[in-house]
Protein backbone atom coordinates (compact mmCIF):
# COMPACT_ATOMS: atom_id res chain seq x y z
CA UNK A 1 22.48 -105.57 -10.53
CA UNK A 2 22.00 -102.03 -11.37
CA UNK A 3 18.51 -100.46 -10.46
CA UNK A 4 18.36 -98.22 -13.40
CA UNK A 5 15.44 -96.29 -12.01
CA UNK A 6 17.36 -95.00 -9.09
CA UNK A 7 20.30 -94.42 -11.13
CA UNK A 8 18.90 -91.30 -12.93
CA UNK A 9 21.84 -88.90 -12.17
CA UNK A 10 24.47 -88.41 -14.97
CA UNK A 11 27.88 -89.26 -14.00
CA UNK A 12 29.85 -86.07 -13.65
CA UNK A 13 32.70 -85.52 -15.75
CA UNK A 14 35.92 -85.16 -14.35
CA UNK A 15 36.37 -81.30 -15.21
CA UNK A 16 39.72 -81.79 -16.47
CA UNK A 17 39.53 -78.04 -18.17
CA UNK A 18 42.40 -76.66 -20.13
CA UNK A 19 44.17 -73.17 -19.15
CA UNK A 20 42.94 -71.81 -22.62
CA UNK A 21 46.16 -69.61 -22.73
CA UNK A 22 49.32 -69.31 -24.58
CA UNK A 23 52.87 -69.75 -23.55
CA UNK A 24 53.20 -65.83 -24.03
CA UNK A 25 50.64 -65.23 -21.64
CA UNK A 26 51.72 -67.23 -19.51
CA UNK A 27 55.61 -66.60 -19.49
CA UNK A 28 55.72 -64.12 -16.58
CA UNK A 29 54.11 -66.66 -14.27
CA UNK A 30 54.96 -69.94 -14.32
CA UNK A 31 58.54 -69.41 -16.35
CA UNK A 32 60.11 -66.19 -15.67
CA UNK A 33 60.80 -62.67 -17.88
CA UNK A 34 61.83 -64.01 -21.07
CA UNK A 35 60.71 -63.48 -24.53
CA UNK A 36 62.47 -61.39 -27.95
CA UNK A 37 60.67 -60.20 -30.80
CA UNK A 38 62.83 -57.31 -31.55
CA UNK A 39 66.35 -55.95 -31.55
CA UNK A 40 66.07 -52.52 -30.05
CA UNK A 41 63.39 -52.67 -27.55
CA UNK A 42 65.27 -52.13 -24.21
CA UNK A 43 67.42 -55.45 -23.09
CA UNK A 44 66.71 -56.98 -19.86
CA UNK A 45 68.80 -60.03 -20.11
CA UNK A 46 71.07 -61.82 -21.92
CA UNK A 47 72.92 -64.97 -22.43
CA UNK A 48 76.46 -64.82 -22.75
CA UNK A 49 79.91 -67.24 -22.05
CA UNK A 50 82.93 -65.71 -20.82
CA UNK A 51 86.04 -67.48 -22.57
CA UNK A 52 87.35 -70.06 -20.32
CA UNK A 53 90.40 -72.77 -20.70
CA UNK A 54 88.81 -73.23 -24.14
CA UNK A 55 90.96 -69.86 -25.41
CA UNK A 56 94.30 -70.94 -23.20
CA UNK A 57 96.05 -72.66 -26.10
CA UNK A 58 94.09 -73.84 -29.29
CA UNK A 59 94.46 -73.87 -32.91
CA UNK A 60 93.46 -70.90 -34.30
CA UNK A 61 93.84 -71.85 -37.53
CA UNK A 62 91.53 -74.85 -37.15
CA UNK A 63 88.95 -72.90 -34.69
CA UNK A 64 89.04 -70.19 -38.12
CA UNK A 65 90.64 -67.17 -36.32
CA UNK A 66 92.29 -64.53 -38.09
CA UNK A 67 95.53 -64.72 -35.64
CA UNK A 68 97.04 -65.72 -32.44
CA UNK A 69 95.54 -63.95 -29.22
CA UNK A 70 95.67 -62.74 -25.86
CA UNK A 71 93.90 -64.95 -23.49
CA UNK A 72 94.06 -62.13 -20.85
CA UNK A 73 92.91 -59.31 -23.15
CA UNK A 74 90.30 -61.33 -25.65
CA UNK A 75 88.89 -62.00 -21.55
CA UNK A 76 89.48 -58.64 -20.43
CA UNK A 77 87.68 -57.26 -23.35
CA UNK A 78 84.27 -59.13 -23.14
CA UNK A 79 84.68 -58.14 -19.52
CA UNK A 80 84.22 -54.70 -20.43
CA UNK A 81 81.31 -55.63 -22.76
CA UNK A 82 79.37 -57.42 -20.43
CA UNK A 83 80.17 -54.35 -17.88
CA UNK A 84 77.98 -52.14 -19.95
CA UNK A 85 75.50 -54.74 -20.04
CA UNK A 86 75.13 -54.25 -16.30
CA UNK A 87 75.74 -50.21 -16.02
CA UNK A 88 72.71 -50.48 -18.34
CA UNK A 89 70.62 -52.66 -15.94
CA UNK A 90 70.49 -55.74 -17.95
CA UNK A 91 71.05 -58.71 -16.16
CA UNK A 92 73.67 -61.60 -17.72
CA UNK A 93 73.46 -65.04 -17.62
CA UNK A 94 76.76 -67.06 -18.02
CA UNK A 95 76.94 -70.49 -19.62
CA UNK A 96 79.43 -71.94 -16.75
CA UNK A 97 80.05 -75.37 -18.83
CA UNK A 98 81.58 -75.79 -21.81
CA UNK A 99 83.42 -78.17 -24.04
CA UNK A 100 87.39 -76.87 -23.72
CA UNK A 101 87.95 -77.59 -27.28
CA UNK A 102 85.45 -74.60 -28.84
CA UNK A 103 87.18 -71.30 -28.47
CA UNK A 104 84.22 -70.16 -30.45
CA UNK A 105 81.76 -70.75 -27.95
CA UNK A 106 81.69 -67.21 -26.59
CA UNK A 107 79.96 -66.26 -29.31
CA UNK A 108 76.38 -67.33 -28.02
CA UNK A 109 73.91 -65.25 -30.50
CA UNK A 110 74.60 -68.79 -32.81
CA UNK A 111 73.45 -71.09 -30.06
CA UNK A 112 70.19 -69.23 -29.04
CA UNK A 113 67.16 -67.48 -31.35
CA UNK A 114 64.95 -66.14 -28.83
CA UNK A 115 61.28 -65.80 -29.61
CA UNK A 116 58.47 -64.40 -28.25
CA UNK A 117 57.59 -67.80 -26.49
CA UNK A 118 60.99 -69.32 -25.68
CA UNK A 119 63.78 -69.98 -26.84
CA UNK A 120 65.41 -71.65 -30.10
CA UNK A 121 68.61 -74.15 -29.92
CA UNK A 122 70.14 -74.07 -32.84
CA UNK A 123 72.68 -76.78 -34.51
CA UNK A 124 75.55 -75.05 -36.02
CA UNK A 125 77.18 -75.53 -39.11
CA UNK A 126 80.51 -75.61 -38.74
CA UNK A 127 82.32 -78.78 -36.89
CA UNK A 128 84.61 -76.41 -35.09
CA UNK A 129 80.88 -75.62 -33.22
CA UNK A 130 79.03 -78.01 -32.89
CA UNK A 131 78.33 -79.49 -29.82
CA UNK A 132 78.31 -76.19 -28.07
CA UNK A 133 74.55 -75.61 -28.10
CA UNK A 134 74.51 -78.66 -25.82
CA UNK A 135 75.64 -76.42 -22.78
CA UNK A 136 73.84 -73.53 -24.07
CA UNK A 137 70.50 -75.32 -24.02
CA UNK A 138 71.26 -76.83 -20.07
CA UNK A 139 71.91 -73.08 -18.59
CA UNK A 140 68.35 -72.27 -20.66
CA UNK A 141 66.96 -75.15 -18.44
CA UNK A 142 68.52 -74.05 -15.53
CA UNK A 143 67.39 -70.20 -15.79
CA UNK A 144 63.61 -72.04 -16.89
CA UNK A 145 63.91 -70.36 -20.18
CA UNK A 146 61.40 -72.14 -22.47
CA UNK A 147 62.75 -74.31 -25.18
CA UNK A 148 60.51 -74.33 -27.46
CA UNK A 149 62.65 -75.83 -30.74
CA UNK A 150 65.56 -77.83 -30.89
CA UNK A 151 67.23 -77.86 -34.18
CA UNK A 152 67.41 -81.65 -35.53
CA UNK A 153 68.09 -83.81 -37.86
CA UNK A 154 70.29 -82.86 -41.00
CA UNK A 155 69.50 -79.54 -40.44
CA UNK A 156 71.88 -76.41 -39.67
CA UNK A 157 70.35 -73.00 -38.43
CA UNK A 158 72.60 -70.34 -36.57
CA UNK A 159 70.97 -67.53 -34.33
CA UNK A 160 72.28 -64.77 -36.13
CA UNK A 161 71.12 -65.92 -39.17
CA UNK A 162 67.47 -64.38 -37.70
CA UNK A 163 66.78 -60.56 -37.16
CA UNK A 164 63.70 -59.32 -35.49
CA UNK A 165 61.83 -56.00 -37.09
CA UNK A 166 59.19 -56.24 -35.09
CA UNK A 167 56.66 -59.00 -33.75
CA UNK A 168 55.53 -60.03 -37.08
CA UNK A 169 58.27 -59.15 -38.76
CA UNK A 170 61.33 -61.39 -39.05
CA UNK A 171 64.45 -61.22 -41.51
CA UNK A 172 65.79 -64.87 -41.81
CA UNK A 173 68.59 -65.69 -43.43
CA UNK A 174 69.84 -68.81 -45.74
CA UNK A 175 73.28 -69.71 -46.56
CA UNK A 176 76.57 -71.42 -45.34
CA UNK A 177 75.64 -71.03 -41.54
CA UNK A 178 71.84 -72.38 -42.56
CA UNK A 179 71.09 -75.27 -45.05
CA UNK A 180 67.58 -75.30 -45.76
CA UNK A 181 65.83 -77.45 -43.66
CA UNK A 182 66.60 -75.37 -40.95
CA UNK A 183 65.57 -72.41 -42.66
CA UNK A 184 62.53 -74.39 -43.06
CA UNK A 185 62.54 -75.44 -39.08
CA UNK A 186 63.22 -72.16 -37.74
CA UNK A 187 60.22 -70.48 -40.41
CA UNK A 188 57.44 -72.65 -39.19
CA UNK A 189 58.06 -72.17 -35.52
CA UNK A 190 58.19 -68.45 -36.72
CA UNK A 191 54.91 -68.52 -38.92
CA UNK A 192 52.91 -70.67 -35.81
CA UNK A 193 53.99 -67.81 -33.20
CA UNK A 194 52.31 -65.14 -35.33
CA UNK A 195 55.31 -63.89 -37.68
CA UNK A 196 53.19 -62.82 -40.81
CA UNK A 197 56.29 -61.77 -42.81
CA UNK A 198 59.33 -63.42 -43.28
CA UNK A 199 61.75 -61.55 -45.56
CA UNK A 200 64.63 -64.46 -46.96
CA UNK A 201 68.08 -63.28 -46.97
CA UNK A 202 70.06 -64.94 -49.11
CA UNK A 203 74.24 -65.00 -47.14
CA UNK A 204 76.71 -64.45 -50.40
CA UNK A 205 79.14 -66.67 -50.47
CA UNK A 206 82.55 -65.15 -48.39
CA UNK A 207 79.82 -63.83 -45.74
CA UNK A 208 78.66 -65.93 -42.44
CA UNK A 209 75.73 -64.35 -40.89
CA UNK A 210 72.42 -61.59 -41.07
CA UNK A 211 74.26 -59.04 -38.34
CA UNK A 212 77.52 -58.39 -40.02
CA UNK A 213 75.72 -57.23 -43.26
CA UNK A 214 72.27 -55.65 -41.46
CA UNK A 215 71.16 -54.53 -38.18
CA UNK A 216 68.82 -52.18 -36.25
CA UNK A 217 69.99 -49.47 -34.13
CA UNK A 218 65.88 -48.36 -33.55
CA UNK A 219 62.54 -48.76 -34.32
CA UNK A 220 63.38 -46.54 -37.75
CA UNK A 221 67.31 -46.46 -38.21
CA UNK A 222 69.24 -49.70 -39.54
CA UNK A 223 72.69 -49.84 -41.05
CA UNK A 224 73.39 -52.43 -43.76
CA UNK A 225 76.26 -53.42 -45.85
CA UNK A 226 74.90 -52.13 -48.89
CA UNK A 227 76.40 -54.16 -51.63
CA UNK A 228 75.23 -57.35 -49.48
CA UNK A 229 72.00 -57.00 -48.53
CA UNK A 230 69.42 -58.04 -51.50
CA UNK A 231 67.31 -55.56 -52.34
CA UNK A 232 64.29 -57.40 -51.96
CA UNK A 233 64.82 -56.86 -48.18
CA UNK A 234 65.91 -53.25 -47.97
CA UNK A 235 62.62 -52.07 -50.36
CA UNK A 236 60.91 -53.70 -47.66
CA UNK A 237 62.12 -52.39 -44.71
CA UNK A 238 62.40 -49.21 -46.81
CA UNK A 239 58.55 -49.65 -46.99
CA UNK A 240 58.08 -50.15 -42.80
CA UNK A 241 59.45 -46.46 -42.86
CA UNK A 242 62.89 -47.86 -42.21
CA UNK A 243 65.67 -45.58 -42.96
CA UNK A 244 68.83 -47.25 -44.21
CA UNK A 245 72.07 -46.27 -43.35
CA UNK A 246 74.82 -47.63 -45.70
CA UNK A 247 78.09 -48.24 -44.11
CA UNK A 248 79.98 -45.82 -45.33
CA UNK A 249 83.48 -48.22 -45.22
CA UNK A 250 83.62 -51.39 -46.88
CA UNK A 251 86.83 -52.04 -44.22
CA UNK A 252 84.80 -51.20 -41.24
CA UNK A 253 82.03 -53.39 -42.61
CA UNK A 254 84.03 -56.11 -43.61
CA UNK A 255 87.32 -55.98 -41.30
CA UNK A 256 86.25 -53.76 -38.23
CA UNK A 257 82.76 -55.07 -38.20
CA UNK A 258 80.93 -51.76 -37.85
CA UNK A 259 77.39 -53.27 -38.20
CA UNK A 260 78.15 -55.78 -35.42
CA UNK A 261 76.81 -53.73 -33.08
CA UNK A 262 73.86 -54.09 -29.69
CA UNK A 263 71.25 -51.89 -29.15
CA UNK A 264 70.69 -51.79 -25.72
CA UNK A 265 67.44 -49.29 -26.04
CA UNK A 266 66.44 -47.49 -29.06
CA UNK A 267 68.75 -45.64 -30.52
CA UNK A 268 71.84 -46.50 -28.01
CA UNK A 269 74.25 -49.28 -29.41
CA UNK A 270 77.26 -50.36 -28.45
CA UNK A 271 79.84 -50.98 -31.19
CA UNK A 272 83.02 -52.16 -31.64
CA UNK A 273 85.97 -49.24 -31.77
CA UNK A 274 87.69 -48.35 -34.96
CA UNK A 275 84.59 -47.63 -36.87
CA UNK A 276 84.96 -43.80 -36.91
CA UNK A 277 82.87 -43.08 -40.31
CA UNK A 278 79.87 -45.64 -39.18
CA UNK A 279 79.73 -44.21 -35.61
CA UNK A 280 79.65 -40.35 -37.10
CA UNK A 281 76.93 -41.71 -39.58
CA UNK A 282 75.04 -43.34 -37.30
CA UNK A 283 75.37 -40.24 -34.56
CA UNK A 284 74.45 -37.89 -37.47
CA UNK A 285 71.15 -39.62 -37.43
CA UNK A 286 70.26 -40.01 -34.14
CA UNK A 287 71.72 -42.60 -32.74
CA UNK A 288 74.02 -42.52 -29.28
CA UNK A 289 77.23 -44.96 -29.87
CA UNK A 290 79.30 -46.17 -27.10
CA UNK A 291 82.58 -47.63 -28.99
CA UNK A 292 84.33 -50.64 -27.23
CA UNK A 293 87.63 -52.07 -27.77
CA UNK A 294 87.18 -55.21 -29.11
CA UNK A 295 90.09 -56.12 -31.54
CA UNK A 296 91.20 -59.16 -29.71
CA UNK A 297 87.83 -60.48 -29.77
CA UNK A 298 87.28 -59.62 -34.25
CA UNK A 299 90.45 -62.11 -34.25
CA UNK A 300 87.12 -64.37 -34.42
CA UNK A 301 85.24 -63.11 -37.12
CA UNK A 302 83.07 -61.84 -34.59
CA UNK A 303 81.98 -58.91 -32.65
CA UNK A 304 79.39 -57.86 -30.02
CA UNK A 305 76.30 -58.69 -31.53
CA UNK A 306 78.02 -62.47 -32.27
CA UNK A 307 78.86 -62.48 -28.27
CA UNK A 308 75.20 -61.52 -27.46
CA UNK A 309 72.31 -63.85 -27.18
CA UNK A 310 69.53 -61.64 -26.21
CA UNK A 311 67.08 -63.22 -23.48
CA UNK A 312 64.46 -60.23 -22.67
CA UNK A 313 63.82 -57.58 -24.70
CA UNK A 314 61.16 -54.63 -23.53
């Protein structure tokens, strides 16, 4: 029996405390440099798969590919990409595995929107892709990049349907690549992080995703595909003090996909070649272009933003 008058000191409690941080604060320490929340501050790192057997012999019609290739030179060519990458100082991550039936897997900016706090796995629309975010989200785990959202359920959401302006600032797209319950996913995880604005995008039909149509080459300079971009969305980055550059070529827009482009700093992209009138617009205000060769590699429908999934920025 308990002698309740010498039992007058309070049990202690066991002091359990919570870090009272966030995941943002405490990235650098217990996960590694990683975070996004815009697409010119200067790239660190990036996530990226260099085509494998996958691209040896496949259907190109089935994988939706404007033509036939060149294994050696579609390779050779997203070599020299991810050699800029690196003369640049920013560090790539390959994703080693892959399925061998998705010659559309090198183009990682689907798989992965990164966020301030992590990353984003996506689910992708099209059959053709699916099933490659599963590799994309082990090399996250490997690298201890956060995952902080894992598309699900009957919902489709593509990275490159989401475009940073600036930390609360976030153009995201809806449309064949995203049905809306991912829009709806992707918008929450956005609005919980601190995005205050969220500027929908409607995708017209014929188009696939945000960075063929719109992109940033600085703080102040972005180049859209006028006739596709609503105008709800350029009177408000018109509004930021955003200056938009209309591509001056609906062929390099559409067919040499001028506006596909990576800023690795402010004001310095790199760009796919054969884009003569958007890289003398975009040099006549401002902005440093490095051109790349990458026909083989618009066979896909996609270009070096597409092959890009951005890991660090700033």
């Amino acid at each position: 029996m308990i002698d309740e008058k010498k039992d007058i000191d309070a049990l202690p409690g066991e002091r359990w405390y919570a870090k009272e941080t966030t995941i943002e604060e405490d990235m650098a320490e217990l996960w590694g440099q990683w975070g996004v929340s815009s697409e010119v501050d200067p790239l660190r790192a990036v996530l990226m798969r260099r085509p494998g057997k996958e691209i040896d012999d496949f259907d190109w019609q089935a994988a939706r590919f404007k033509g036939p290739i060149s294994p050696e030179r579609f390779r050779a060519q997203h070599d020299a990409l991810t050699e800029i990458y690196r003369k640049h100082g920013v560090v790539v991550h390959y994703i080693e595995e892959q399925r061998e039936d998705r010659p559309n897997a090198l183009f990682c900016r689907d798989l992965v929107f990164m966020t301030p706090e992590g990353a984003i796995v996506t689910r992708p629309a099209m059959e053709a892709r699916r099933g490659e975010e599963r590799y994309a989200a082990k090399k996250l785990a490997d690298l201890g990049v956060p995952i902080i959202r894992t598309v699900c359920g009957s919902a489709t959401f593509e990275g490159a349907m989401g475009l940073w302006i600036d930390r609360h600032t976030v153009v995201l797209a809806s449309g064949v690549r995203t049905n809306r319950e991912g829009y709806e996913m992707v918008e929450s995880e956005l609005r919980r992080m601190g995005v205050t604005e969220v500027l929908h995008m409607q995708i017209s039909y014929g188009h696939a995703h945000i960075d063929g149509l719109l992109n940033m080459a600085s703080h102040d300079v972005a180049m859209i595909h006028a006739s596709q971009v609503p105008y709800d969305v350029c009177d408000a980055l018109k509004k930021k003090g955003i200056k938009l550059l209309e591509c001056p070529s609906q062929i390099e827009a559409k067919e040499g996909l001028a506006i596909n482009y990576v800023a690795i700093e402010p004001g310095l992209i790199v760009m796919p070649a054969g884009n003569p009138r958007s890289q003398d617009l975009l040099e006549q205000n401002g902005i440093k272009v490095i051109p790349l060769d990458f026909d083989e590699i618009l066979k896909g429908y996609g270009a070096v933003h597409c092959c890009t999934a951005f890991l660090k920025r700033g």
